[in-house]
PDB file of N, CA and C in Angstrom:
ATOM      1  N   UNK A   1     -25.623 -34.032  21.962  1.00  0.00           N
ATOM      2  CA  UNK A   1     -26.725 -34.911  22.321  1.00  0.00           C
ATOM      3  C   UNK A   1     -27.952 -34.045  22.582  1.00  0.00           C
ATOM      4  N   UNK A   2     -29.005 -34.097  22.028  1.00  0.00           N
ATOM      5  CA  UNK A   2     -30.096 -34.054  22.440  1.00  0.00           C
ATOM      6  C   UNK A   2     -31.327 -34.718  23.042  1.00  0.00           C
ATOM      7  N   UNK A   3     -31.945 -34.313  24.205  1.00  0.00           N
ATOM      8  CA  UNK A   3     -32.935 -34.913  24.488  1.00  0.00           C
ATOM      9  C   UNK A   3     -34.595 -34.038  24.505  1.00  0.00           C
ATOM     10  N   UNK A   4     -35.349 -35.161  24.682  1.00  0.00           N
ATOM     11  CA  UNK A   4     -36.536 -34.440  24.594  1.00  0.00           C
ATOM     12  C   UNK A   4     -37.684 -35.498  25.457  1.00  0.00           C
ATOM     13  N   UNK A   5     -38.399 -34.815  26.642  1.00  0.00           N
ATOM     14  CA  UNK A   5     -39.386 -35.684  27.102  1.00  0.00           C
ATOM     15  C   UNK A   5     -40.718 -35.426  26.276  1.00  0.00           C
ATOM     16  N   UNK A   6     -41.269 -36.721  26.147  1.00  0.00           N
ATOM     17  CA  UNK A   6     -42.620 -36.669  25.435  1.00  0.00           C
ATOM     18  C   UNK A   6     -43.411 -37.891  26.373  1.00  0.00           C
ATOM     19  N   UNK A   7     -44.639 -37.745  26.261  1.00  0.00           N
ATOM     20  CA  UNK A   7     -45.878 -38.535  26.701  1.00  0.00           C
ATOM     21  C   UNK A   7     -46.752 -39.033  26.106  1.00  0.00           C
ATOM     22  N   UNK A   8     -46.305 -39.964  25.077  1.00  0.00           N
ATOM     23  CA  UNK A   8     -47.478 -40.319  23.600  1.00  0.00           C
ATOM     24  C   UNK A   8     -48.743 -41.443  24.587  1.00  0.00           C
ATOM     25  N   UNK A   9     -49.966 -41.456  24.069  1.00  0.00           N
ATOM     26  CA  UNK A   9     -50.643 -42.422  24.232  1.00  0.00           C
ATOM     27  C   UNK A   9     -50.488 -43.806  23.668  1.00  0.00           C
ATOM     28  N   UNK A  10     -50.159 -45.070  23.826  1.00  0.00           N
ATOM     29  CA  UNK A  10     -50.172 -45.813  23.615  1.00  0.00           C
ATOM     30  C   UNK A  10     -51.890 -46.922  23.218  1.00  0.00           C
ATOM     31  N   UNK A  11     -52.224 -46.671  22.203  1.00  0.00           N
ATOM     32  CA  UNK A  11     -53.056 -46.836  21.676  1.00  0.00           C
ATOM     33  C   UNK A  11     -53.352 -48.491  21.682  1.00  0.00           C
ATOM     34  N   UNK A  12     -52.348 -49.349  21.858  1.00  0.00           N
ATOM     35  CA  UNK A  12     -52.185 -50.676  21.471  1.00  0.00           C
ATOM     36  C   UNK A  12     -52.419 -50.932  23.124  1.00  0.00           C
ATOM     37  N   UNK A  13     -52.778 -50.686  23.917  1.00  0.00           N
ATOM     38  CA  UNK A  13     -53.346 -51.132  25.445  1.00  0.00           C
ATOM     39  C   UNK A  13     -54.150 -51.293  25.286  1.00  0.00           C
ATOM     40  N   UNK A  14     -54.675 -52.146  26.130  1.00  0.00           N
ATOM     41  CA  UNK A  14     -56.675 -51.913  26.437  1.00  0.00           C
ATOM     42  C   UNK A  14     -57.553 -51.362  27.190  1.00  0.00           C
ATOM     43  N   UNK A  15     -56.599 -50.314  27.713  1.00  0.00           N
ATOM     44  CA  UNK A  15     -57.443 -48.821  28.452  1.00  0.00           C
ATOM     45  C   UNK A  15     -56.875 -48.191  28.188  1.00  0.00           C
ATOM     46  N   UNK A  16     -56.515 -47.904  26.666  1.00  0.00           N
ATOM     47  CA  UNK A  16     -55.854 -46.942  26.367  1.00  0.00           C
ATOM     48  C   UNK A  16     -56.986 -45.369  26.394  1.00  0.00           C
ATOM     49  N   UNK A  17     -58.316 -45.833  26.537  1.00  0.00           N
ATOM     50  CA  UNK A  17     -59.212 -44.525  26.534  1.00  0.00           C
ATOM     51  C   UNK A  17     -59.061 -43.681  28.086  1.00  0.00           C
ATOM     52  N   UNK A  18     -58.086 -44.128  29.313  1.00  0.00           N
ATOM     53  CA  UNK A  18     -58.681 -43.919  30.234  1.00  0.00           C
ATOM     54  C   UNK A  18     -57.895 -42.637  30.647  1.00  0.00           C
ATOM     55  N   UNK A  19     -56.500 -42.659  29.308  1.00  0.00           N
ATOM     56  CA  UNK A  19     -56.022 -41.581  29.309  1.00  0.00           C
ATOM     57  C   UNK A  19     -54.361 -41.478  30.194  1.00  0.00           C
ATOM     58  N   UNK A  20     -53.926 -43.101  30.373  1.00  0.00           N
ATOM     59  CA  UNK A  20     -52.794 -43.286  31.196  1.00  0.00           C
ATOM     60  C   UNK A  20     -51.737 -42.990  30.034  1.00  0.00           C
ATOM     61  N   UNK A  21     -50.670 -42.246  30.246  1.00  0.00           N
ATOM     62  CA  UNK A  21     -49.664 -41.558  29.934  1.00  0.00           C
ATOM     63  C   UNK A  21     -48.081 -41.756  30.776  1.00  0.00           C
ATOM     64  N   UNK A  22     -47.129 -42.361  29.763  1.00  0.00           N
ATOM     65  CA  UNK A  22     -46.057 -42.377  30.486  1.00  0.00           C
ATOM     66  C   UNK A  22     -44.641 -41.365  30.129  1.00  0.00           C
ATOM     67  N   UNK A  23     -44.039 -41.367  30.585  1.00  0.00           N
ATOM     68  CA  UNK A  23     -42.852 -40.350  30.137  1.00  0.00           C
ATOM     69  C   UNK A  23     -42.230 -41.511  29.493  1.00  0.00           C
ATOM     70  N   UNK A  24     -41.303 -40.728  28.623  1.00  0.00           N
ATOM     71  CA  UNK A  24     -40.440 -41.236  27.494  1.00  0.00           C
ATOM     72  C   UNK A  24     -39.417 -40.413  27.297  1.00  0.00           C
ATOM     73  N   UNK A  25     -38.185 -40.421  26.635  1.00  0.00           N
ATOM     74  CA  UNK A  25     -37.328 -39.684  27.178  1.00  0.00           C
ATOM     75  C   UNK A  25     -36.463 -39.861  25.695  1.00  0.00           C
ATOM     76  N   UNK A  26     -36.405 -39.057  24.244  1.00  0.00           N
ATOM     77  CA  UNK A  26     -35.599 -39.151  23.133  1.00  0.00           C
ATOM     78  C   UNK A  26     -34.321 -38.841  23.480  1.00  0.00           C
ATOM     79  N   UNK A  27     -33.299 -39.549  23.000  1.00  0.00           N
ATOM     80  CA  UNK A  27     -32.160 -39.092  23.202  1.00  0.00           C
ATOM     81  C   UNK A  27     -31.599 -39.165  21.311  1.00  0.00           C
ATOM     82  N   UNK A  28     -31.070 -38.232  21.385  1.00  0.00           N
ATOM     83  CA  UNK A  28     -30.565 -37.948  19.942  1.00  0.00           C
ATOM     84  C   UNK A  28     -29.002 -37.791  20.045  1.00  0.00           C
ATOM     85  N   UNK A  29     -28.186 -38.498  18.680  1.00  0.00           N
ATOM     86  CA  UNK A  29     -26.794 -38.077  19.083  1.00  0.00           C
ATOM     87  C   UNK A  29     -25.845 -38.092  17.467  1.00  0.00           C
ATOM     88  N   UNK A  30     -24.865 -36.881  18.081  1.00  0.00           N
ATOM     89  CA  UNK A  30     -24.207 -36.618  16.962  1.00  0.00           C
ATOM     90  C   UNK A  30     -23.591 -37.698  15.851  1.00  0.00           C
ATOM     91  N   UNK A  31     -22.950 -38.504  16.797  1.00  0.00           N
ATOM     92  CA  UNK A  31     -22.199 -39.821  16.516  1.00  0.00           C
ATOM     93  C   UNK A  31     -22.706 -41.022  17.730  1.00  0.00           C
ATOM     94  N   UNK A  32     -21.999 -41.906  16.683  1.00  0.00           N
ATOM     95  CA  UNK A  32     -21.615 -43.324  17.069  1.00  0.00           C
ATOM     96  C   UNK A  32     -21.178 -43.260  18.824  1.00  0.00           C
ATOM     97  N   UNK A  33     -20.305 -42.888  18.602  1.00  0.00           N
ATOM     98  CA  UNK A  33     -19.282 -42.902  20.179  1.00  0.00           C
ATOM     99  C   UNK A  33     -19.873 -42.230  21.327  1.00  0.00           C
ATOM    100  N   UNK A  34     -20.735 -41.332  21.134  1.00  0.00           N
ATOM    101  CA  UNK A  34     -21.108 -40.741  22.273  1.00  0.00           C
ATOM    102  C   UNK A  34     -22.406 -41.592  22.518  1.00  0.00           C
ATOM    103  N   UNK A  35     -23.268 -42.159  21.145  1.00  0.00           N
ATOM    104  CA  UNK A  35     -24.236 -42.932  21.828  1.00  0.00           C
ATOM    105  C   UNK A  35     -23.711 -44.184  22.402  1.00  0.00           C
ATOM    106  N   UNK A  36     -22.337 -44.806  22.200  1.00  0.00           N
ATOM    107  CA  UNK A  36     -21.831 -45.483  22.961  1.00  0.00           C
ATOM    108  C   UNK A  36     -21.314 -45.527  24.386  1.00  0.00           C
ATOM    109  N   UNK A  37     -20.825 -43.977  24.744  1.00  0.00           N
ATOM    110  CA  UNK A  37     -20.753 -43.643  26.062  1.00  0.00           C
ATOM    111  C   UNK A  37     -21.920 -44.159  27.093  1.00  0.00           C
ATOM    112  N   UNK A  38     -23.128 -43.601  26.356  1.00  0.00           N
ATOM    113  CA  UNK A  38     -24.122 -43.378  27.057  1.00  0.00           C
ATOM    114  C   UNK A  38     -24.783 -44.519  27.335  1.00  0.00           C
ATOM    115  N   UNK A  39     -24.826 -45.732  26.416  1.00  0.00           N
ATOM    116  CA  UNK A  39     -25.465 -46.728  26.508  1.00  0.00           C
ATOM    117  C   UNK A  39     -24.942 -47.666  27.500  1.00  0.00           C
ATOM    118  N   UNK A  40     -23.057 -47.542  27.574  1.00  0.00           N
ATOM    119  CA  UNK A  40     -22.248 -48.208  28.711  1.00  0.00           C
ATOM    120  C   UNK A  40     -22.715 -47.961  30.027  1.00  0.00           C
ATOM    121  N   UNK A  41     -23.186 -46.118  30.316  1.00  0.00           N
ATOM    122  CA  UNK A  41     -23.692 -45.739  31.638  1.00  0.00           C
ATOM    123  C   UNK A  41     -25.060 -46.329  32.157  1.00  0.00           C
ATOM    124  N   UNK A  42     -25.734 -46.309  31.092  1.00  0.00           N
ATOM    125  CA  UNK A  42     -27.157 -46.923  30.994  1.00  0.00           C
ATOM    126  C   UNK A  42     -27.491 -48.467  31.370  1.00  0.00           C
ATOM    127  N   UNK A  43     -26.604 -49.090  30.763  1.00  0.00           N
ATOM    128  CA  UNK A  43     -26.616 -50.361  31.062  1.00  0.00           C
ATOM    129  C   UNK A  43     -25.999 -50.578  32.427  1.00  0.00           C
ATOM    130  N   UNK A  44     -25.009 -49.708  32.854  1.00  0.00           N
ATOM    131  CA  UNK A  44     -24.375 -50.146  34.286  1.00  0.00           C
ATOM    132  C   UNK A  44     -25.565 -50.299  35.489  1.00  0.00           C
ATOM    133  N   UNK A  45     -26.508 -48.567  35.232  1.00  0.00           N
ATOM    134  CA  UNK A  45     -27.242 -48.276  36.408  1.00  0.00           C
ATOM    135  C   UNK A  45     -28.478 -49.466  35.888  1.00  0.00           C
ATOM    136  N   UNK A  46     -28.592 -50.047  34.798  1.00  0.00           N
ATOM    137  CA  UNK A  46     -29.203 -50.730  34.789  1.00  0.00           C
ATOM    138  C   UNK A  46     -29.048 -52.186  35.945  1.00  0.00           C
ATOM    139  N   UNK A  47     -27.887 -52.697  35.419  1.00  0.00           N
ATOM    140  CA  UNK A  47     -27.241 -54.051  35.797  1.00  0.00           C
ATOM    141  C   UNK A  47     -27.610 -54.274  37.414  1.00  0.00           C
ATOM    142  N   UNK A  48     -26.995 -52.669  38.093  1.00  0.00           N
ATOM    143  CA  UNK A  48     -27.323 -52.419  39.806  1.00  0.00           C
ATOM    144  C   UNK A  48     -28.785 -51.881  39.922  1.00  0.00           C
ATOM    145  N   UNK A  49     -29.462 -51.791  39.286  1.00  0.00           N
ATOM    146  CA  UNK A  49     -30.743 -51.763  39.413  1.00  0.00           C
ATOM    147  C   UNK A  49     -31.462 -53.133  39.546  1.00  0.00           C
ATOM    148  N   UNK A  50     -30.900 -54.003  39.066  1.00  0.00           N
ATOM    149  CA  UNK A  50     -32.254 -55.587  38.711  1.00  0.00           C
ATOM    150  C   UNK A  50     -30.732 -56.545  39.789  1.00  0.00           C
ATOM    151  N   UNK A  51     -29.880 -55.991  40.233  1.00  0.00           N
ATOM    152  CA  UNK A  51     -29.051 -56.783  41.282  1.00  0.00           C
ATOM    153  C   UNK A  51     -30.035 -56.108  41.925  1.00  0.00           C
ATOM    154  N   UNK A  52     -29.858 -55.038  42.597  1.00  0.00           N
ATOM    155  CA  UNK A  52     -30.935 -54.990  43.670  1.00  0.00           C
ATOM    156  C   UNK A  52     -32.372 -55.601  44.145  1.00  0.00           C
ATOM    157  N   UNK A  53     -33.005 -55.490  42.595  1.00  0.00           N
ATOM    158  CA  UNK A  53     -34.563 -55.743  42.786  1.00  0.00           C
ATOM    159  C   UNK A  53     -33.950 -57.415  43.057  1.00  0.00           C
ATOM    160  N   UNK A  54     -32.770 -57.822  42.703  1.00  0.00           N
ATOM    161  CA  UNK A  54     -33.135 -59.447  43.134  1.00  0.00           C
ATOM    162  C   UNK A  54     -32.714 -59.987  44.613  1.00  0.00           C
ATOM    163  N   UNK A  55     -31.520 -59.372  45.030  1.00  0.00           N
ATOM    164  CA  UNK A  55     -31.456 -59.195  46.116  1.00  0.00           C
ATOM    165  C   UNK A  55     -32.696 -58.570  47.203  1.00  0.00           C
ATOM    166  N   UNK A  56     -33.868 -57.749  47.017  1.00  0.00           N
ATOM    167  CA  UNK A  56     -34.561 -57.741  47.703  1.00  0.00           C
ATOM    168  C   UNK A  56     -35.526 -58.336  47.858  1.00  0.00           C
ATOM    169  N   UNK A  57     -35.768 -59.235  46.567  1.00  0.00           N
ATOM    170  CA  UNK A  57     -36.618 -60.169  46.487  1.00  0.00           C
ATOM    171  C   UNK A  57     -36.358 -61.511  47.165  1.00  0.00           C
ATOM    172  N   UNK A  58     -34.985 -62.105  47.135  1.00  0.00           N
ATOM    173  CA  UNK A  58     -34.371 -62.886  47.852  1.00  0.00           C
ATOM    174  C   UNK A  58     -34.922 -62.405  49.277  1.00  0.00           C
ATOM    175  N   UNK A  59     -34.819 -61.443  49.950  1.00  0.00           N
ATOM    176  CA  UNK A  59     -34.922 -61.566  51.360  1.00  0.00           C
ATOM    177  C   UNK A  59     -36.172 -61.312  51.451  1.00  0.00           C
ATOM    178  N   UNK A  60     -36.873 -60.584  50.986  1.00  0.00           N
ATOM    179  CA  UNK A  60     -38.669 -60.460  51.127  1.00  0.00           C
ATOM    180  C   UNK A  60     -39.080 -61.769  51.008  1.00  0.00           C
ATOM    181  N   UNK A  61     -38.350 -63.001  50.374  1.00  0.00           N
ATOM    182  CA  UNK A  61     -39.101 -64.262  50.173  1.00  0.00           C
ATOM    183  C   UNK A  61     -38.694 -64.968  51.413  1.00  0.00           C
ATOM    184  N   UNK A  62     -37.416 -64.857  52.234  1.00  0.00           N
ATOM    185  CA  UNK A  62     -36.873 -65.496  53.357  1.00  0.00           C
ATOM    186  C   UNK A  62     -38.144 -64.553  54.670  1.00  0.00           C
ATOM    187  N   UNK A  63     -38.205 -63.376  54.517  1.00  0.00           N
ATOM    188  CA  UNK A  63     -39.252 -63.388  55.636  1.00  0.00           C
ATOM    189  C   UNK A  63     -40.833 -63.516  55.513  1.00  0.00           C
ATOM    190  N   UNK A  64     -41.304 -63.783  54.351  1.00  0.00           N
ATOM    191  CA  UNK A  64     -42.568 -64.363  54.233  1.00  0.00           C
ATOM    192  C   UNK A  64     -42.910 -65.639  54.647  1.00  0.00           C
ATOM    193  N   UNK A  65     -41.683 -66.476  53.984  1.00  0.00           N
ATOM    194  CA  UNK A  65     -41.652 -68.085  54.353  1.00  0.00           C
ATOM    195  C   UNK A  65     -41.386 -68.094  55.816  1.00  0.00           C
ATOM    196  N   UNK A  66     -40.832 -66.736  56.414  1.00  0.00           N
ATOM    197  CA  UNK A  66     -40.518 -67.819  58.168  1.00  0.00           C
ATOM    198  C   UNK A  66     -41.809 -67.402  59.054  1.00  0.00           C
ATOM    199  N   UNK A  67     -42.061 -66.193  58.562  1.00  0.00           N
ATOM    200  CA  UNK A  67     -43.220 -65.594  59.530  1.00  0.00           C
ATOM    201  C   UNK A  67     -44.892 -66.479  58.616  1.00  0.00           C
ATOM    202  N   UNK A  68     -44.742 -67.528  57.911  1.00  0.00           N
ATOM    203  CA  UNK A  68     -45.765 -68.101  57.545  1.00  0.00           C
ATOM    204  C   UNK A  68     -45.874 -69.115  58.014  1.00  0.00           C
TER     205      UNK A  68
END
């Protein structure tokens, strides 16, 4: 597997002149199976990533509504 970070400009924004730059991250792979490994791990920390953001959104909305 190879990887490689790059920072392209995204030209298709509409401040794209102002010079905002994001990381990006190539992943290259020999085979099939290992980009399959990787995509299983990817998707997991994904899955507990957006459980979280909803779970904290759930309770950030329970104490806005009581203290309002």
């Amino acid at each position: 597997m190879d990887l490689i970070r790059f920072m392209p400009v995204d030209i298709v924004q509409p401040n794209h002149l102002v010079g905002l730059k994001r990381n990006y991250l190539k992943l290259s792979f020999l085979c099939v199976e290992d980009l399959m490994k990787v995509k299983k791990d990817i998707l997991a920390a994904v899955r507990k990533n957006r459980d979280r953001e909803k779970s904290s959104d759930a309770y950030s909305g329970l104490f806005t509504n009581w203290y309002w």
